[in-house]
C-alpha atoms as a PDB file:
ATOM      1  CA  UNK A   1     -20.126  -8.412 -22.035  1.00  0.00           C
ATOM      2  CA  UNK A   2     -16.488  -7.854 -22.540  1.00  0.00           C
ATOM      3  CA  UNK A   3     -16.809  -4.839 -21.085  1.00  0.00           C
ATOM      4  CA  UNK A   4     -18.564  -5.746 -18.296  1.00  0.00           C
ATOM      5  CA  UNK A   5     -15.194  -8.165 -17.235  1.00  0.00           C
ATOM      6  CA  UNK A   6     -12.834  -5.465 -18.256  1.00  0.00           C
ATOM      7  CA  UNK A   7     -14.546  -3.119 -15.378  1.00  0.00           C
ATOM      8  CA  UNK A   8     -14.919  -6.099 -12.831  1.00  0.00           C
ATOM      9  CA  UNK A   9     -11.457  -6.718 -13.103  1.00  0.00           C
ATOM     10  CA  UNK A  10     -10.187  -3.170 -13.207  1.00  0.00           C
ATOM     11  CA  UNK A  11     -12.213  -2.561 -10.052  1.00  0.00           C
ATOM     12  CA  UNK A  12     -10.682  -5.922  -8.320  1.00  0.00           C
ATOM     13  CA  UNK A  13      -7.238  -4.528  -8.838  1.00  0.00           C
ATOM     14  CA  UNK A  14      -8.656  -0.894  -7.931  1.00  0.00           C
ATOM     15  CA  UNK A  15      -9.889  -2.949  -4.385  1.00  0.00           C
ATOM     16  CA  UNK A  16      -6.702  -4.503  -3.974  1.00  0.00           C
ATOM     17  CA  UNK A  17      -4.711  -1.423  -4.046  1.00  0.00           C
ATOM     18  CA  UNK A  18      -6.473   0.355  -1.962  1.00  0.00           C
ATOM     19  CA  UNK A  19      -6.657  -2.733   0.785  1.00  0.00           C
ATOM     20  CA  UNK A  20      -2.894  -2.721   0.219  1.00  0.00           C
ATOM     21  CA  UNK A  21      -2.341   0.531   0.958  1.00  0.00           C
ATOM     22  CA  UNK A  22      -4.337   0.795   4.204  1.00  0.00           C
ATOM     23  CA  UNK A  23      -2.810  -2.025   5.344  1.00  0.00           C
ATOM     24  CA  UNK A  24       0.881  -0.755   5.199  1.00  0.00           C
ATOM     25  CA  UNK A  25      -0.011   2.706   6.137  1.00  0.00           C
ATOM     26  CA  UNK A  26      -1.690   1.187   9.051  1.00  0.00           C
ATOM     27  CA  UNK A  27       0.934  -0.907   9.870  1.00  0.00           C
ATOM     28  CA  UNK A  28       3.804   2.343   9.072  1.00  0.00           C
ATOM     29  CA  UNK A  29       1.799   4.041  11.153  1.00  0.00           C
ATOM     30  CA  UNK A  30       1.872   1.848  14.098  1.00  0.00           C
ATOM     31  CA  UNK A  31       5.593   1.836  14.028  1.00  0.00           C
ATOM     32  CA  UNK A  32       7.365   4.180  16.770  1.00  0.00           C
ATOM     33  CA  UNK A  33      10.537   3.519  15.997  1.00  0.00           C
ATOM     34  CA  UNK A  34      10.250   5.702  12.959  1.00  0.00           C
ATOM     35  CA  UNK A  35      10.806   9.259  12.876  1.00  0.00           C
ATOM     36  CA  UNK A  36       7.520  11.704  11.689  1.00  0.00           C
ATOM     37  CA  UNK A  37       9.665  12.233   8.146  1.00  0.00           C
ATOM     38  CA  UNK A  38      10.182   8.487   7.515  1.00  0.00           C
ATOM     39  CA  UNK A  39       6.462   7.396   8.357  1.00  0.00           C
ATOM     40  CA  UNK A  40       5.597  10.118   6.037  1.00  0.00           C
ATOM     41  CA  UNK A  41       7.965   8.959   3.132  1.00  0.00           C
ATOM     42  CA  UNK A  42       6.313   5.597   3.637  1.00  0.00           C
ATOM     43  CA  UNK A  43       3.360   6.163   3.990  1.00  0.00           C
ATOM     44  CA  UNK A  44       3.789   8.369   0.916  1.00  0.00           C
ATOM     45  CA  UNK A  45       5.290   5.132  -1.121  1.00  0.00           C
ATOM     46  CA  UNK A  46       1.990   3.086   0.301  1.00  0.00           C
ATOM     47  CA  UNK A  47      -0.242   5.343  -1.749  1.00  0.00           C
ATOM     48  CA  UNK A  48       1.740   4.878  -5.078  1.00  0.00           C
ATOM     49  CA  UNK A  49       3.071   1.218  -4.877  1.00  0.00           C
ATOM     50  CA  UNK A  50       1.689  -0.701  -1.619  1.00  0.00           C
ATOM     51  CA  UNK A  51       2.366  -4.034  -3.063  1.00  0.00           C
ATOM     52  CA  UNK A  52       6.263  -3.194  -4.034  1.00  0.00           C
ATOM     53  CA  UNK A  53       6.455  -1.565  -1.407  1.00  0.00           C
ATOM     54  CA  UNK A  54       5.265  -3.167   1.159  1.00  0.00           C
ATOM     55  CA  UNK A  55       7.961  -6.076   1.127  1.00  0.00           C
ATOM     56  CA  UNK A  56      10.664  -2.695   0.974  1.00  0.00           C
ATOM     57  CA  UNK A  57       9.375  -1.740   4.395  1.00  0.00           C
ATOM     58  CA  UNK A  58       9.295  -5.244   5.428  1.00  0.00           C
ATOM     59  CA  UNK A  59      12.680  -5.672   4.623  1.00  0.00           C
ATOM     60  CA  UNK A  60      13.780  -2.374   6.277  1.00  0.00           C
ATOM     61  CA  UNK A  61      12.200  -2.667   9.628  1.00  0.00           C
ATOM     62  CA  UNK A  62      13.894  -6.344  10.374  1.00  0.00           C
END
């Protein structure tokens, strides 16, 4: 049974990421004002990290 929560939980976090990511490479992807090289480093940095990363980008872009 222990098991069985280790994996449910594993594959939350494994959902989350992956939400994450497409979300900021989405959004990265949206944004025009960034050249082809800088959507690629962050979009790059949104497969990796999306969470840390996504409040970087947010940062950056204001």
């Amino acid at each position: 049974m222990t098991e069985l929560i280790i994996y449910a939980i594993i594959f939350l976090l494994l959902i989350g990421h992956t939400l994450m990511a497409a979300k900021m490479y989405r959004q990265v992807h949206e944004n025009k004002t960034l050249s082809l090289q800088e959507r690629n480093h962050w979009k790059l940095k949104a497969l990796v990290f999306p969470g840390y990363f996504w409040f970087k980008y947010k940062e950056s872009v204001k």
